[in-house]
PDB file of N, CA and C in Angstrom:
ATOM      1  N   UNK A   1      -1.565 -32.781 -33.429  1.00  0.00           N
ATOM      2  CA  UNK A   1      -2.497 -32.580 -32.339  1.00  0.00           C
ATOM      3  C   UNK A   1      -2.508 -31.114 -31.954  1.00  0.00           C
ATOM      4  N   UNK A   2      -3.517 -30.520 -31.999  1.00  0.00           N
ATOM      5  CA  UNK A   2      -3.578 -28.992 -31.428  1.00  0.00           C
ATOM      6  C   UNK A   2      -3.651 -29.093 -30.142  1.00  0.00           C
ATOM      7  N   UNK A   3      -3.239 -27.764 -29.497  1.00  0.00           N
ATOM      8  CA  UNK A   3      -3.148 -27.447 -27.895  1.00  0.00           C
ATOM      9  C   UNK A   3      -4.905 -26.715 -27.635  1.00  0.00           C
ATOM     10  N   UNK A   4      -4.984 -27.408 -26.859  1.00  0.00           N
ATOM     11  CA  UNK A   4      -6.587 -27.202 -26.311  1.00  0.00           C
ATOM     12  C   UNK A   4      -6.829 -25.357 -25.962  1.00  0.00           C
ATOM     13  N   UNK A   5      -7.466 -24.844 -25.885  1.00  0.00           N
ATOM     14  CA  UNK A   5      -7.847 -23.402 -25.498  1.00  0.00           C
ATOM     15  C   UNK A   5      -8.072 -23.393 -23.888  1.00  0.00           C
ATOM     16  N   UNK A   6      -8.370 -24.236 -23.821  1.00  0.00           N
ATOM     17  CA  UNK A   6      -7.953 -24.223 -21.850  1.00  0.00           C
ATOM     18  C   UNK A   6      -7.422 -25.205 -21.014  1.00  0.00           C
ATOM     19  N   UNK A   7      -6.736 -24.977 -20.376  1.00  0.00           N
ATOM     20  CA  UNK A   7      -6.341 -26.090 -19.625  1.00  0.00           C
ATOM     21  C   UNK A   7      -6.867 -26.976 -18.909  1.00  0.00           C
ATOM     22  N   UNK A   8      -6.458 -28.379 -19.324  1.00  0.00           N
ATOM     23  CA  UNK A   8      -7.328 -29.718 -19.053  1.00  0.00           C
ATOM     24  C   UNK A   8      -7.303 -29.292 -17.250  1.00  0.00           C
ATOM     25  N   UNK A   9      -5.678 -28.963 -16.530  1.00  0.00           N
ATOM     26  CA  UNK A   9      -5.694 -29.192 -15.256  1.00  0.00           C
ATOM     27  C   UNK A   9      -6.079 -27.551 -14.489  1.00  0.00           C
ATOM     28  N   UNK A  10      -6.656 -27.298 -13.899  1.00  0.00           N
ATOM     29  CA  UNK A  10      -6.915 -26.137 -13.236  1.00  0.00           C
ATOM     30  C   UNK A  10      -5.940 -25.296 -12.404  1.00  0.00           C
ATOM     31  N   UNK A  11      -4.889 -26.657 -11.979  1.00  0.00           N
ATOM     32  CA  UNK A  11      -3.793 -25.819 -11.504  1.00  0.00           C
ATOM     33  C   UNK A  11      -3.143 -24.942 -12.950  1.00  0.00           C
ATOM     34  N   UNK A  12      -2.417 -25.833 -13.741  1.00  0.00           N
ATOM     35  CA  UNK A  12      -2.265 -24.942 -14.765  1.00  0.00           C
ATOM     36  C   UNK A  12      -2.685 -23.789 -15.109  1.00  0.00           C
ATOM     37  N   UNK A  13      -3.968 -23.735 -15.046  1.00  0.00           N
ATOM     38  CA  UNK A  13      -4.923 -22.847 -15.853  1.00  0.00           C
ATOM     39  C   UNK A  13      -4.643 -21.454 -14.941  1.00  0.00           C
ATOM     40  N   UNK A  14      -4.370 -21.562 -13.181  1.00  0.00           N
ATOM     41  CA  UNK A  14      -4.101 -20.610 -12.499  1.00  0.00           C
ATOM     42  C   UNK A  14      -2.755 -20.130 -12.380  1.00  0.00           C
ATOM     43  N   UNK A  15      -1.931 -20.748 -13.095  1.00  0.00           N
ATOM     44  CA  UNK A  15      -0.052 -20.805 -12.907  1.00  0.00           C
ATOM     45  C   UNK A  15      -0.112 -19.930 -14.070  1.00  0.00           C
ATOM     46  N   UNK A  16      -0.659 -19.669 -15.370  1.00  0.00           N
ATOM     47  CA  UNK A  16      -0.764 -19.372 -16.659  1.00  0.00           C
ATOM     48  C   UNK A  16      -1.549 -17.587 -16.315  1.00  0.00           C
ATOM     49  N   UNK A  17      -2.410 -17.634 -15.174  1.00  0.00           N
ATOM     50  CA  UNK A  17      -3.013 -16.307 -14.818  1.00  0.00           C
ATOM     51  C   UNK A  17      -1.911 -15.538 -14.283  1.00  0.00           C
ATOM     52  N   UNK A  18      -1.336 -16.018 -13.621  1.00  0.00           N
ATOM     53  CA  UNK A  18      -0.019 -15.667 -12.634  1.00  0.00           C
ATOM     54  C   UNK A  18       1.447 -15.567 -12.762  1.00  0.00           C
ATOM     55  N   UNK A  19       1.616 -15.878 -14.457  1.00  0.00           N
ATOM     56  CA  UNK A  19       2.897 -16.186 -14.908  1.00  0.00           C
ATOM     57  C   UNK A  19       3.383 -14.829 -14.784  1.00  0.00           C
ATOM     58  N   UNK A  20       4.772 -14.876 -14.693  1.00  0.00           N
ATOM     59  CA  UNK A  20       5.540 -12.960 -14.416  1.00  0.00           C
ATOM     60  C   UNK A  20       5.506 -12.703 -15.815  1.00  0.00           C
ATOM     61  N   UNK A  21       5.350 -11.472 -15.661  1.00  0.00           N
ATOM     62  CA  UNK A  21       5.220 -10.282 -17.098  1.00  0.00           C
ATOM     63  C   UNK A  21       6.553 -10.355 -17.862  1.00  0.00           C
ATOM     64  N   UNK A  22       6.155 -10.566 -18.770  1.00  0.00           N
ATOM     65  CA  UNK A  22       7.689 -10.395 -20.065  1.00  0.00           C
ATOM     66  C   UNK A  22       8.618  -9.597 -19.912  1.00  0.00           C
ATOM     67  N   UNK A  23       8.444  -8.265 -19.563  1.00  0.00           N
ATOM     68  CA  UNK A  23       9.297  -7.251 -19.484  1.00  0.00           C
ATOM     69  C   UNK A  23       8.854  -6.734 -17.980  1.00  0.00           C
ATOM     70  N   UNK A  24      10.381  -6.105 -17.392  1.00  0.00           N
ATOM     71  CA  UNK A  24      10.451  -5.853 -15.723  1.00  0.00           C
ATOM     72  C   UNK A  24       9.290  -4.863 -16.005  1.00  0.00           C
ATOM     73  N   UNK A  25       8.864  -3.908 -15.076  1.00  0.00           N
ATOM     74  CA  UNK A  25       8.453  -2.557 -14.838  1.00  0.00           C
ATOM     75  C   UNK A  25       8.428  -1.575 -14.812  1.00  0.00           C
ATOM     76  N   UNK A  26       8.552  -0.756 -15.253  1.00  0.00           N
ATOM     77  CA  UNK A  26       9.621   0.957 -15.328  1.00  0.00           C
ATOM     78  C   UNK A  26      10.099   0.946 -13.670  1.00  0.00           C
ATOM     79  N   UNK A  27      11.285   1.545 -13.181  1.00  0.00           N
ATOM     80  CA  UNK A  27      11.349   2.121 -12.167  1.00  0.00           C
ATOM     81  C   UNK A  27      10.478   3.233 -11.691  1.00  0.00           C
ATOM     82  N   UNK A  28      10.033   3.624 -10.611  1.00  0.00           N
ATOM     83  CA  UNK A  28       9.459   4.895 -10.176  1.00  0.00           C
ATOM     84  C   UNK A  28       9.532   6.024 -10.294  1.00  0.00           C
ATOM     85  N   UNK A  29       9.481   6.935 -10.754  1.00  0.00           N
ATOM     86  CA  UNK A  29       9.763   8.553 -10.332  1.00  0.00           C
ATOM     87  C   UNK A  29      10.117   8.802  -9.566  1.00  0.00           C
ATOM     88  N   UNK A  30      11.248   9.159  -9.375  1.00  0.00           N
ATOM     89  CA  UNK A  30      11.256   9.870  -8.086  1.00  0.00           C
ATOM     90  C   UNK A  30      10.872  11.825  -8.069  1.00  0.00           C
ATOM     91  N   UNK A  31      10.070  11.967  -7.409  1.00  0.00           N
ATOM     92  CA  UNK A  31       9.602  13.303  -7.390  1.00  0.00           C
ATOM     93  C   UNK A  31      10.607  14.336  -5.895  1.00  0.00           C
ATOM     94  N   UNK A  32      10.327  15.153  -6.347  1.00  0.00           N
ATOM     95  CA  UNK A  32      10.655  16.226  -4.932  1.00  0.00           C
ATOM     96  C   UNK A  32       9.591  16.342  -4.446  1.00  0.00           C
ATOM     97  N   UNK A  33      10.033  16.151  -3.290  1.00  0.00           N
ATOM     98  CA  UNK A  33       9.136  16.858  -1.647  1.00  0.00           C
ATOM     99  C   UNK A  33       8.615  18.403  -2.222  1.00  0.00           C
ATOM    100  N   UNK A  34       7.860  18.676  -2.339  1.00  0.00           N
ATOM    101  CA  UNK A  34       7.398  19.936  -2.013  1.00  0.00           C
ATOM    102  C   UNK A  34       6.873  20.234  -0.346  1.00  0.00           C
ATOM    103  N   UNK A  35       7.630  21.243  -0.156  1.00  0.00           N
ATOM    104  CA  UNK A  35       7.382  21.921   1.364  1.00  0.00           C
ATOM    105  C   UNK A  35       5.784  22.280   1.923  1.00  0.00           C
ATOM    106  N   UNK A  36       4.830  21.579   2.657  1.00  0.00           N
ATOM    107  CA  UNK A  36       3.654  22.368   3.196  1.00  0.00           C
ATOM    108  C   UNK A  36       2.752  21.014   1.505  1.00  0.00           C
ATOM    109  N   UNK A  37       2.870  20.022   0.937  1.00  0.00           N
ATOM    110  CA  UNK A  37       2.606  20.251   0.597  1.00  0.00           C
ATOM    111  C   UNK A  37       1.026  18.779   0.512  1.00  0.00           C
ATOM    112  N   UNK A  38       0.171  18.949   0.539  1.00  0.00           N
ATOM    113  CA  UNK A  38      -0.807  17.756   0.694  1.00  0.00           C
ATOM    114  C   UNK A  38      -0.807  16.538  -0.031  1.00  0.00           C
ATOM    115  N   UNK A  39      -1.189  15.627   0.435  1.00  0.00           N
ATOM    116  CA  UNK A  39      -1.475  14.221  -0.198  1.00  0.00           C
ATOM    117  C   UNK A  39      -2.558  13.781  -0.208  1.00  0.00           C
ATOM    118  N   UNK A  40      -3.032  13.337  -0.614  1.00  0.00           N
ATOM    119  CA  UNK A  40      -4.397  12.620  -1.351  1.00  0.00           C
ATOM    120  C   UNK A  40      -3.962  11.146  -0.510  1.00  0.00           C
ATOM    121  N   UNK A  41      -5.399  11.192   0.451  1.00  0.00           N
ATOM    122  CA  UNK A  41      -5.014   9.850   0.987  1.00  0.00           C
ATOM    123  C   UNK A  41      -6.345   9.036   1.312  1.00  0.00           C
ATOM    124  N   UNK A  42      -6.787   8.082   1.603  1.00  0.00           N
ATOM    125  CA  UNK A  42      -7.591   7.547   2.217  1.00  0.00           C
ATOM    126  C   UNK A  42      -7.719   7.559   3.428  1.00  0.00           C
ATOM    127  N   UNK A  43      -8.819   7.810   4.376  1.00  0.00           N
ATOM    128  CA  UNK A  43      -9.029   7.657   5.851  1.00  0.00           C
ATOM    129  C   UNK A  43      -9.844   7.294   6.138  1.00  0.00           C
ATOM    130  N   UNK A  44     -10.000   6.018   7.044  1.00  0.00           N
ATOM    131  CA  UNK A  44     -11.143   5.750   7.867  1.00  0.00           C
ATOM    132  C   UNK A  44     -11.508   6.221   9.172  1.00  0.00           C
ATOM    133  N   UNK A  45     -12.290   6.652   9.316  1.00  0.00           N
ATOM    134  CA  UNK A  45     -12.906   7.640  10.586  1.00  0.00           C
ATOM    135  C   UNK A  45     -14.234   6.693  11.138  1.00  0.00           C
ATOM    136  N   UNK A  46     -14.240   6.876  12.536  1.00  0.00           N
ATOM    137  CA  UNK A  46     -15.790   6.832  12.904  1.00  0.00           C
ATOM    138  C   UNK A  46     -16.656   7.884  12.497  1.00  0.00           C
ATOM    139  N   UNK A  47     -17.861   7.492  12.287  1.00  0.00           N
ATOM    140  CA  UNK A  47     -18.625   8.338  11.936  1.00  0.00           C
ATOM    141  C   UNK A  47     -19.151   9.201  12.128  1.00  0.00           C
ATOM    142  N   UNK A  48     -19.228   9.444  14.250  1.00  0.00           N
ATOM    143  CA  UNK A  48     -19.120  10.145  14.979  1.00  0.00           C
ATOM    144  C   UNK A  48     -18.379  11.121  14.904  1.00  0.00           C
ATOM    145  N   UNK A  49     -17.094  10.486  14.650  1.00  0.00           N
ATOM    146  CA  UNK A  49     -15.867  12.085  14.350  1.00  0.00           C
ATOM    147  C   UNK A  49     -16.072  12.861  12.926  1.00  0.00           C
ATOM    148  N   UNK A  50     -16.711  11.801  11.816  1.00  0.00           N
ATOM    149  CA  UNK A  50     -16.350  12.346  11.010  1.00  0.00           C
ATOM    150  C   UNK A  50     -17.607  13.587  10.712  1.00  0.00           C
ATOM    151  N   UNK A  51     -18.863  13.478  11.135  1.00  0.00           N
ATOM    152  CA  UNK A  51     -19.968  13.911  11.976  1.00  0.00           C
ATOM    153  C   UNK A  51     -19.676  15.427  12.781  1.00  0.00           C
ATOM    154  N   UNK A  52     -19.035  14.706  13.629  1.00  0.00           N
ATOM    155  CA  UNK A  52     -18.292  16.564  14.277  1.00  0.00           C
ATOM    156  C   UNK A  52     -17.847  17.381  14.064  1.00  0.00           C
ATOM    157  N   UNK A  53     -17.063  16.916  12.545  1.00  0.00           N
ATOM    158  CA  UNK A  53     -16.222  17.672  11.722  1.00  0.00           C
ATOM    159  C   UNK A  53     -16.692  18.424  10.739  1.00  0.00           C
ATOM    160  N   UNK A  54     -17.658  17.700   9.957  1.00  0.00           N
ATOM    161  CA  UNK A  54     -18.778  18.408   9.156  1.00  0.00           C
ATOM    162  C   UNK A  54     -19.477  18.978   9.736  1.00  0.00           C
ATOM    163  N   UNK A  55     -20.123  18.846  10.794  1.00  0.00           N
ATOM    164  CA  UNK A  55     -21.004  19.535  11.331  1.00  0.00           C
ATOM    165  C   UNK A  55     -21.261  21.371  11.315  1.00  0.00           C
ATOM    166  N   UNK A  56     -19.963  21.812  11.566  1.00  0.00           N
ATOM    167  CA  UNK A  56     -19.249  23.356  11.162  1.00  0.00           C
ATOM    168  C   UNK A  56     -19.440  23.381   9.700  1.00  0.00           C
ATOM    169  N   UNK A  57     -19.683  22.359   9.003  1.00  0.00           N
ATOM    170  CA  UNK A  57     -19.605  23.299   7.110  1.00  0.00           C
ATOM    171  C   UNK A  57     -18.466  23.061   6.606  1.00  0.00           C
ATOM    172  N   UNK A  58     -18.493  23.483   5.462  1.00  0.00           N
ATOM    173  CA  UNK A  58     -17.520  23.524   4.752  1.00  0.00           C
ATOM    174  C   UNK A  58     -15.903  23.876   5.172  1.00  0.00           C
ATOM    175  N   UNK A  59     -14.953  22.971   4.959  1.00  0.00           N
ATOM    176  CA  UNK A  59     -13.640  23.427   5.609  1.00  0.00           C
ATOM    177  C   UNK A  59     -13.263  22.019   6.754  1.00  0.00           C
ATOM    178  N   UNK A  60     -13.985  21.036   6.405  1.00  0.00           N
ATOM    179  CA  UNK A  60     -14.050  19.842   7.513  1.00  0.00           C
ATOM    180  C   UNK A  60     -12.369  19.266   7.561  1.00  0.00           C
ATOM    181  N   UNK A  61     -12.565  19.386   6.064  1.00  0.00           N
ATOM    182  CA  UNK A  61     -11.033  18.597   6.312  1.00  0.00           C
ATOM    183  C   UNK A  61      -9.744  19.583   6.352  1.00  0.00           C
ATOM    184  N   UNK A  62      -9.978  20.259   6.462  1.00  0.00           N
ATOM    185  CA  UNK A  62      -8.694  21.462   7.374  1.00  0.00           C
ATOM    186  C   UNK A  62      -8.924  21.285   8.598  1.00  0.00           C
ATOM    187  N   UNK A  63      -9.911  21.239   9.127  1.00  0.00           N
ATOM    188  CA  UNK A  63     -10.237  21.655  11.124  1.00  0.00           C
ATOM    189  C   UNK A  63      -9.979  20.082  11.198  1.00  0.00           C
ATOM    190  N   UNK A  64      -9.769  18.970  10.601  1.00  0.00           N
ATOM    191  CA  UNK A  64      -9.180  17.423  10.716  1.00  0.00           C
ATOM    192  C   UNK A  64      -7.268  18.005  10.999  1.00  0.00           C
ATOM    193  N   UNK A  65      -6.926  18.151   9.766  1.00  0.00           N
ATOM    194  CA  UNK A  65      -5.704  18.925   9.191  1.00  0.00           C
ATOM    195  C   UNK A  65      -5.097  19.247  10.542  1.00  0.00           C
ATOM    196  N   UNK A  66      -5.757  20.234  11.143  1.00  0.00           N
ATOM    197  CA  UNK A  66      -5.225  21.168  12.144  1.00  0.00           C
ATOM    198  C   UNK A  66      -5.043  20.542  13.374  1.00  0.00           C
ATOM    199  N   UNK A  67      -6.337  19.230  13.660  1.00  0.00           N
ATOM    200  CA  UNK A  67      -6.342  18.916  15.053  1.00  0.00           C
ATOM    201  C   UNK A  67      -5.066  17.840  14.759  1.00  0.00           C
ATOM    202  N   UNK A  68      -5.013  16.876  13.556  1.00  0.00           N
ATOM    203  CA  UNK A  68      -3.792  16.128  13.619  1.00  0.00           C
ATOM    204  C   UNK A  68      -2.946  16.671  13.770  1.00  0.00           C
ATOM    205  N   UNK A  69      -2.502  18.053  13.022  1.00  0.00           N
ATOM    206  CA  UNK A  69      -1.359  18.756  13.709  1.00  0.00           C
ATOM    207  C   UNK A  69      -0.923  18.919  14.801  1.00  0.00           C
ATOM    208  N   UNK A  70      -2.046  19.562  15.529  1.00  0.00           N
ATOM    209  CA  UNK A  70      -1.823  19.965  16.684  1.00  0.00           C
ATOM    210  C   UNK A  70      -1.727  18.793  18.008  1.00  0.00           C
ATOM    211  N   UNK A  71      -1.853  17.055  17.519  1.00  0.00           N
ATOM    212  CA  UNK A  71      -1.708  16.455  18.525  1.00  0.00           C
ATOM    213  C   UNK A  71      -0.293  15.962  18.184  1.00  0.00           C
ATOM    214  N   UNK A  72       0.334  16.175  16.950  1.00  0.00           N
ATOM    215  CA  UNK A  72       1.428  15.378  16.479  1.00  0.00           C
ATOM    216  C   UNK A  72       2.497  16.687  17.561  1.00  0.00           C
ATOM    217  N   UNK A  73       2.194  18.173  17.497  1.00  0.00           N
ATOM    218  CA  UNK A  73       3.282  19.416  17.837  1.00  0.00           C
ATOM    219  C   UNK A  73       3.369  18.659  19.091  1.00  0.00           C
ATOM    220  N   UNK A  74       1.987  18.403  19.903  1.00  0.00           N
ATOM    221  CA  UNK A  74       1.613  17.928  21.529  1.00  0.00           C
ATOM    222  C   UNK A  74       3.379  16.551  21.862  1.00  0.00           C
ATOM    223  N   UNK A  75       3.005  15.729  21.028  1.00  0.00           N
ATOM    224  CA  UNK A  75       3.759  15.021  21.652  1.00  0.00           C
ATOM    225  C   UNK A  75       4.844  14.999  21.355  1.00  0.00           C
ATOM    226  N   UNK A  76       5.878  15.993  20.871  1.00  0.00           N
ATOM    227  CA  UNK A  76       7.121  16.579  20.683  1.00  0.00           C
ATOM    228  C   UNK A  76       7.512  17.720  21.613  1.00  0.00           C
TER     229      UNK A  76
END
């Protein structure tokens, strides 16, 4: 008797999508901190702010940069 190409039961069929990978994962890198140095991140903004910021031109996301700075120095 051959084994069918899909599974008769659907649970199966989703246990078989989900089965753990053969081999673990590499561990991570660990990198050094570089001092001063940026990250690549995602942000959600209102559109309003993000609006105010462009508005000046080019350089939006430094004058962002600066005001987060300057509220993070504020409450220290």
């Amino acid at each position: 008797m051959k084994t069918p190409r899909r599974a008769a039961n659907p649970r199966d069929a989703a246990e078989a999508l989900f089965s753990p990978a053969k081999k673990p994962a590499a561990a991570p890198v660990e990198r050094p901190v570089l001092p001063n140095a940026r990250e690549l991140v995602t942000l959600k903004l209102d559109s309003e702010v993000l609006a105010y910021f462009q508005s000046a031109g080019p350089g939006w996301q430094d004058r962002i940069n600066t005001t987060l700075r300057a509220a993070m120095n504020d409450e220290n």
